[in-house]
C-alpha atoms as a PDB file:
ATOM      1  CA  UNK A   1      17.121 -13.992  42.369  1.00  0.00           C
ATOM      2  CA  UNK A   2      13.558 -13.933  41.046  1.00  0.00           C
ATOM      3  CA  UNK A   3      12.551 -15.899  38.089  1.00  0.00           C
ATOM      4  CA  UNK A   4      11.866 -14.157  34.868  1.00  0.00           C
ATOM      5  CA  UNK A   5       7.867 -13.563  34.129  1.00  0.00           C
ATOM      6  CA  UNK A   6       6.595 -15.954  32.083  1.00  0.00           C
ATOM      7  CA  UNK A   7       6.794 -15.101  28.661  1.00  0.00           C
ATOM      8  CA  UNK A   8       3.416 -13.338  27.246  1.00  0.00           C
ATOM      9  CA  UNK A   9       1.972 -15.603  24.205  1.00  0.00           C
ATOM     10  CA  UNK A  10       2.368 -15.586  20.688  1.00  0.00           C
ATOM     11  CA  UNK A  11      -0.501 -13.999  19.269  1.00  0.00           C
ATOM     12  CA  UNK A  12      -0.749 -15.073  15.335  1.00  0.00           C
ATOM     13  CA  UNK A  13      -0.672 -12.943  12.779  1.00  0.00           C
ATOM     14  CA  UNK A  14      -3.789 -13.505  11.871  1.00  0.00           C
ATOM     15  CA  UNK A  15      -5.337 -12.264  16.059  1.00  0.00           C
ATOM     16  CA  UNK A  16      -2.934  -9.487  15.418  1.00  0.00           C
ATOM     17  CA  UNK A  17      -4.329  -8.322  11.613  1.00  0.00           C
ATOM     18  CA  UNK A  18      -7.945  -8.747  13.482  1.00  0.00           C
ATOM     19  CA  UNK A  19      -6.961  -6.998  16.932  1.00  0.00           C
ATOM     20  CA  UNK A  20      -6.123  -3.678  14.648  1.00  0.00           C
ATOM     21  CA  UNK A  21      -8.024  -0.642  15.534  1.00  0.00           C
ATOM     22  CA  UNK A  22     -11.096   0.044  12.851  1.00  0.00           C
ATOM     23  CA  UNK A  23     -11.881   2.748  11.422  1.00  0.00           C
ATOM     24  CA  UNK A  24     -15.432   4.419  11.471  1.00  0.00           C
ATOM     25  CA  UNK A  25     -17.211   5.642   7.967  1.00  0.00           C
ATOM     26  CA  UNK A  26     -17.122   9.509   9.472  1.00  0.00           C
ATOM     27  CA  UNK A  27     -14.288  11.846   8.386  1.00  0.00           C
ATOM     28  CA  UNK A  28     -13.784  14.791   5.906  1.00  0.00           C
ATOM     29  CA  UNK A  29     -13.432  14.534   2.439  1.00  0.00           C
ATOM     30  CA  UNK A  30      -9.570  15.055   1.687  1.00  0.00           C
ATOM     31  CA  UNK A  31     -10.045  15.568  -2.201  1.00  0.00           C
ATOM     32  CA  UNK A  32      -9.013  19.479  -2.071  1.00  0.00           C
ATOM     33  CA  UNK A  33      -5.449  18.169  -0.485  1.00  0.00           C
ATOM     34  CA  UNK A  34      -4.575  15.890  -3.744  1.00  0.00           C
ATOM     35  CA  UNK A  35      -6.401  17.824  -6.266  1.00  0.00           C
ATOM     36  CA  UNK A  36      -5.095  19.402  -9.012  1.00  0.00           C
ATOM     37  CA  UNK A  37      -6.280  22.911 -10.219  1.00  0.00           C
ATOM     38  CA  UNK A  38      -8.585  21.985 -12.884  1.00  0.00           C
ATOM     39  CA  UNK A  39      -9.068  18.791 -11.443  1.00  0.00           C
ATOM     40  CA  UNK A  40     -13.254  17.590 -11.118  1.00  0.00           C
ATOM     41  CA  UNK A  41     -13.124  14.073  -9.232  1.00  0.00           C
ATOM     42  CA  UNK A  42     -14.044  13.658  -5.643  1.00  0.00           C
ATOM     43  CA  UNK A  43     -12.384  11.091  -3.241  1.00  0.00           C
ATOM     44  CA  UNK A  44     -15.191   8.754  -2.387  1.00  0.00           C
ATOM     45  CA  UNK A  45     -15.211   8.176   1.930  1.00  0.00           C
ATOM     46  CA  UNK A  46     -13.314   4.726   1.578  1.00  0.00           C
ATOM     47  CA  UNK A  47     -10.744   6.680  -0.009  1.00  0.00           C
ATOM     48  CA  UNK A  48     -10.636   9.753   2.242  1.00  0.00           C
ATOM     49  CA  UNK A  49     -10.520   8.082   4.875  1.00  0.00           C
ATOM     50  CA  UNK A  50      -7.823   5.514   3.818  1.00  0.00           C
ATOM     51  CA  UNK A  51      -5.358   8.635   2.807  1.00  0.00           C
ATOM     52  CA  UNK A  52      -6.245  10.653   6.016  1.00  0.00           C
ATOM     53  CA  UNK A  53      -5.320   7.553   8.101  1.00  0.00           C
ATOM     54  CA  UNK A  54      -2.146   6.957   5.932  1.00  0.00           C
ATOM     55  CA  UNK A  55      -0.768  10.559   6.339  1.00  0.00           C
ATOM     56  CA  UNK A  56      -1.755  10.094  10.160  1.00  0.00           C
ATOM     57  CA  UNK A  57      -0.337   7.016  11.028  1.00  0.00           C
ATOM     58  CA  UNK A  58       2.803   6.884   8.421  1.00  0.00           C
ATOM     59  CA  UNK A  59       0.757   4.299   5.914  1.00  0.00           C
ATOM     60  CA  UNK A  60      -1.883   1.571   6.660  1.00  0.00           C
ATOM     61  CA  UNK A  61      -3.844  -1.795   6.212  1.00  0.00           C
ATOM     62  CA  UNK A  62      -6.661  -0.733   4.337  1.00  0.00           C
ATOM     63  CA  UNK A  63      -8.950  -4.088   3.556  1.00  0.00           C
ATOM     64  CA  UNK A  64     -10.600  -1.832   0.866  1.00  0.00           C
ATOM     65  CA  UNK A  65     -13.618  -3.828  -1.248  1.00  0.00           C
ATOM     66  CA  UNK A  66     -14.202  -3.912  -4.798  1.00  0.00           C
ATOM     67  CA  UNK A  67     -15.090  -1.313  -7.081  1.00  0.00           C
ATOM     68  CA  UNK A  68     -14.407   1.178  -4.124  1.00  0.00           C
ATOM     69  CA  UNK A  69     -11.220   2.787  -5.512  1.00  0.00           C
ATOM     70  CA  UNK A  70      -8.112   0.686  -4.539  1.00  0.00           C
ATOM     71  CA  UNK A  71      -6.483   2.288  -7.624  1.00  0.00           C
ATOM     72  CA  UNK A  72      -6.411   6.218  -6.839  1.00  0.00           C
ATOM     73  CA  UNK A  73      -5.546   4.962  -3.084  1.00  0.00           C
ATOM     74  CA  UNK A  74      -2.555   3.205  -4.775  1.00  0.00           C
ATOM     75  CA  UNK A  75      -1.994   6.222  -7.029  1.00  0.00           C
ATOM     76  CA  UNK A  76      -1.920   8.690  -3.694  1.00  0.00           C
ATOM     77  CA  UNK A  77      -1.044   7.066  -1.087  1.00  0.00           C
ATOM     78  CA  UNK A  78       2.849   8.295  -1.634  1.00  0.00           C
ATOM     79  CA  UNK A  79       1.841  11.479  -1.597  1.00  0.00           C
ATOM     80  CA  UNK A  80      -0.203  11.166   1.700  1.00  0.00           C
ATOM     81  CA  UNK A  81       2.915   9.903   3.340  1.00  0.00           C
ATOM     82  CA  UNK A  82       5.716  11.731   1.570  1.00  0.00           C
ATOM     83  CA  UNK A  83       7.088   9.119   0.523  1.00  0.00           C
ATOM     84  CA  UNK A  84      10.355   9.624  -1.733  1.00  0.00           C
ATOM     85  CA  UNK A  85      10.875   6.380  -3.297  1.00  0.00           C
ATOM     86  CA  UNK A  86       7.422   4.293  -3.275  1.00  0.00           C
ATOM     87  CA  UNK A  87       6.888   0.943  -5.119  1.00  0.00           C
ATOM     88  CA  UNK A  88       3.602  -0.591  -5.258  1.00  0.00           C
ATOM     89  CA  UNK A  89       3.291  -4.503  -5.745  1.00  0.00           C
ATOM     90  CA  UNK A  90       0.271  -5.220  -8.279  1.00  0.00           C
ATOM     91  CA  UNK A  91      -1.078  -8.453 -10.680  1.00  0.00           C
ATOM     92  CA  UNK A  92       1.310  -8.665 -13.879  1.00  0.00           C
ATOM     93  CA  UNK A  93      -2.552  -8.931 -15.401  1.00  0.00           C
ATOM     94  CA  UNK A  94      -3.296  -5.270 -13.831  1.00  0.00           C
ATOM     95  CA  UNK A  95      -0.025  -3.350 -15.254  1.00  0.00           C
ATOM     96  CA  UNK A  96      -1.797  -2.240 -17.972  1.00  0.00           C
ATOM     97  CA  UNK A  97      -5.165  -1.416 -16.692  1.00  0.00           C
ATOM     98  CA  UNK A  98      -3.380   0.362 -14.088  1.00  0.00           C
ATOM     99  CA  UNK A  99      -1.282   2.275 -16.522  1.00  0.00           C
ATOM    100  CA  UNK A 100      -4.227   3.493 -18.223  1.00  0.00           C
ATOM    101  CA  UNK A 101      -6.172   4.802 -14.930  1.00  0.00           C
ATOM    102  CA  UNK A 102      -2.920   6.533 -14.350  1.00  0.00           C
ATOM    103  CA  UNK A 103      -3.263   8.832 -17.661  1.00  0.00           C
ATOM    104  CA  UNK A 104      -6.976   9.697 -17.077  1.00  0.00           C
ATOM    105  CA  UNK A 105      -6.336  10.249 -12.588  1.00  0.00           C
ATOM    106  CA  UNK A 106      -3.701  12.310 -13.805  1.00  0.00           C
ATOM    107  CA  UNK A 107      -5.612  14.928 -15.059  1.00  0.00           C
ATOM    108  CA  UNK A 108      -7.601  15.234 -11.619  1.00  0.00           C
ATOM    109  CA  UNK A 109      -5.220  14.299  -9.472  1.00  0.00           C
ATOM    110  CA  UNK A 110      -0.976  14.990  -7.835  1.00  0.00           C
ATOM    111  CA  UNK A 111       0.144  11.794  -8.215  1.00  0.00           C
ATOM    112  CA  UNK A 112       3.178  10.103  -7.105  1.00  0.00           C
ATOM    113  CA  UNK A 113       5.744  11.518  -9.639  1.00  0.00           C
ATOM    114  CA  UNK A 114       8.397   8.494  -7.793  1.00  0.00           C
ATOM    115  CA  UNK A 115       6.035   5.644  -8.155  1.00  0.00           C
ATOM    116  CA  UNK A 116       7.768   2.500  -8.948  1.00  0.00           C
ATOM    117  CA  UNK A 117       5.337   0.056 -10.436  1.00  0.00           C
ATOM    118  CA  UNK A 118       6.109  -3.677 -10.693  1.00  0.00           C
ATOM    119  CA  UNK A 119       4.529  -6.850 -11.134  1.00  0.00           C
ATOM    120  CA  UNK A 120       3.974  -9.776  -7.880  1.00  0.00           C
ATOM    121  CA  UNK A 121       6.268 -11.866 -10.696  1.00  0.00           C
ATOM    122  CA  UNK A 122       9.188  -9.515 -10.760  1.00  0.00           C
ATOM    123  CA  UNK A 123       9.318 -10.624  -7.110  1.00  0.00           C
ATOM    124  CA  UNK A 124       9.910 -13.990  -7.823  1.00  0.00           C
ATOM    125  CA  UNK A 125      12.773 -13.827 -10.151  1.00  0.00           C
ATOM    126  CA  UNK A 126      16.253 -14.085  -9.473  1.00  0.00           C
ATOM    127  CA  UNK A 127      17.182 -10.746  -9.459  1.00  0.00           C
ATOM    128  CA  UNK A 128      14.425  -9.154  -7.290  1.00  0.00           C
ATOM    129  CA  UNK A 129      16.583  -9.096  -4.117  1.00  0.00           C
ATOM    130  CA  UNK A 130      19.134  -6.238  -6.055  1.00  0.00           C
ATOM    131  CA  UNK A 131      15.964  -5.015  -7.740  1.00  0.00           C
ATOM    132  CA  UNK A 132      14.623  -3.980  -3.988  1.00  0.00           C
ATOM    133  CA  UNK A 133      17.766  -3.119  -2.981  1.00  0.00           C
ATOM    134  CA  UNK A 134      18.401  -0.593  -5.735  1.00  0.00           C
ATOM    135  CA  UNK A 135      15.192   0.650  -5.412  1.00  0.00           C
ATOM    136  CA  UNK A 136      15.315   0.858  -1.283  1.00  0.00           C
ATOM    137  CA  UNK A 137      12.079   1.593  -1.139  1.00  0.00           C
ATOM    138  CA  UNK A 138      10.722   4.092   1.990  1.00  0.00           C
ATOM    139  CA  UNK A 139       7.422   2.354   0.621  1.00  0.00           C
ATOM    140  CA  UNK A 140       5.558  -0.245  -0.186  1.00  0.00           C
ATOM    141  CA  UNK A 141       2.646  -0.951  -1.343  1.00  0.00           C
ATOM    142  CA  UNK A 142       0.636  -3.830  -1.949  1.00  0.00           C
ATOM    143  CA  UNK A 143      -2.560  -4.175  -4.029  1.00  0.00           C
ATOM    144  CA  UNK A 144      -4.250  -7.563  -3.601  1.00  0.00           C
ATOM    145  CA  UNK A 145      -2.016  -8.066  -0.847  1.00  0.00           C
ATOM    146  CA  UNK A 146      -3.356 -11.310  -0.446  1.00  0.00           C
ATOM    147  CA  UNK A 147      -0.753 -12.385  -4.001  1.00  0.00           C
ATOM    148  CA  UNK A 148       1.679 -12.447  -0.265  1.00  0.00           C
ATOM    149  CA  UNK A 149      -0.051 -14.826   1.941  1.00  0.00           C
ATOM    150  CA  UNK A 150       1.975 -18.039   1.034  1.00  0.00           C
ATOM    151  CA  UNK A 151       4.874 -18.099   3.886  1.00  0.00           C
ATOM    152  CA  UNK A 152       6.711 -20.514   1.177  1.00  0.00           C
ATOM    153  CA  UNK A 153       6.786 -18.630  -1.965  1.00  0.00           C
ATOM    154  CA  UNK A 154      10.168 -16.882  -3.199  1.00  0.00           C
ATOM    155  CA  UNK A 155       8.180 -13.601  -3.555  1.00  0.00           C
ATOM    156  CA  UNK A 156       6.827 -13.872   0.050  1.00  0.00           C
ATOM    157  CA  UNK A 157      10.108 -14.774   1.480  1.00  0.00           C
ATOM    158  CA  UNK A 158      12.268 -12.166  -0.388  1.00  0.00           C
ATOM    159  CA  UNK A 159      10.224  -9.268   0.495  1.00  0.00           C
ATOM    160  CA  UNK A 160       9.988 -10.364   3.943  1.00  0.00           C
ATOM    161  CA  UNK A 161      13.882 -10.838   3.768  1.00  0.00           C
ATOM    162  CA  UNK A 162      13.716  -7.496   2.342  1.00  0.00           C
ATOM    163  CA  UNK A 163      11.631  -5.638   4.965  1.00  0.00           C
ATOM    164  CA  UNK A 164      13.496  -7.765   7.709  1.00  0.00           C
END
C-alpha cells in the first residue's frame, strides 16, 4: 500500500484574499440594467464593474475605496444576484446616513425591495444567532467588512457559526 501524498499547505487567509483574481478598470457601464424609468444617475466604473462581477460570479469581494460608491453597490448588489432574502452588515453610526441615500437612490434606481439592514452591534447581542436564523439569509453583505476581522469577537464568531 502506498502512502498518502503529503498533505498540500495551509495557505492563510490572508495569501488566499491576495491570490484572488483582479479585476481590470475596462467593462460596460451596467446603469441601463438597474435603472429606473425616469431615473438620471450613472453607475460610476467601480460600481459597474463590481455589479457585473457580482451577477457573474454569484456575489464578490469588492475592496472598493472611499467616496467611490460603496452605498448604491450595497443598495444593488441583491438585485445583481437575485437574491431573495439579502441582509447587509453596516456601522450602527451609518444606519441613518444610509437610510437617507436610500430615499434619494430610490428615485434613480430598482433597489432591493428584501433588503434587511442591521447594525455590526445587532451581531453581538444575545439574540443574533435566532435573528440570522429567522432571517436565513441567501445574502450577505458586508460594508466595512473589516468591523469582522477580530477571530475573537461574538459578532465574528456567530456569523461565522452562522455561515458554517
Amino acid at each position: 500500500m502506498l502512502p498518502p501524498p503529503p498533505a498540500a499547505p495551509r495557505v492563510s487567509e490572508l495569501q488566499r484574499i491576495i491570490d484572488l483574481p483582479r479585476v481590470g478598470d475596462a467593462g460596460a457601464d451596467v446603469s441601463e440594467l438597474y435603472r429606473r424609468p425616469g431615473g438620471t444617475q450613472t453607475l460610476r466604473p467601480a460600481q459597474s464593474r463590481a455589479l457585473a462581477h457580482a451577477a457573474e460570479h454569484g456575489g464578490i469581494l469588492a475592496p472598493v475605496g472611499v467616496g467611490h460608491g460603496k452605498t448604491l453597490i450595497c443598495a444593488l448588489l441583491p438585485v445583481a444576484v437575485r437574491a431573495a432574502r439579502p441582509l447587509l452588515l453596516i456601522p450602527a453610526s451609518q444606519r441613518a446616513d444610509f437610510g437617507a441615500q436610500w430615499a434619494v437612490y430610490s428615485a434613480h434606481w430598482h433597489l432591493a425591495p428584501n433588503l434587511t439592514v442591521h447594525s455590526y452591534d445587532a451581531l453581538s447581542r444575545p439574540d443574533a444567532t435566532a435573528m440570522l436564523t429567522d432571517l436565513a439569509p441567501d445574502l450577505i453583505i458586508c460594508d466595512e467588512a473589516h468591523r469582522l476581522s477580530d477571530q475573537t469577537s461574538t459578532r465574528t464568531r456567530r456569523l461565522a457559526r452562522y455561515l458554517a
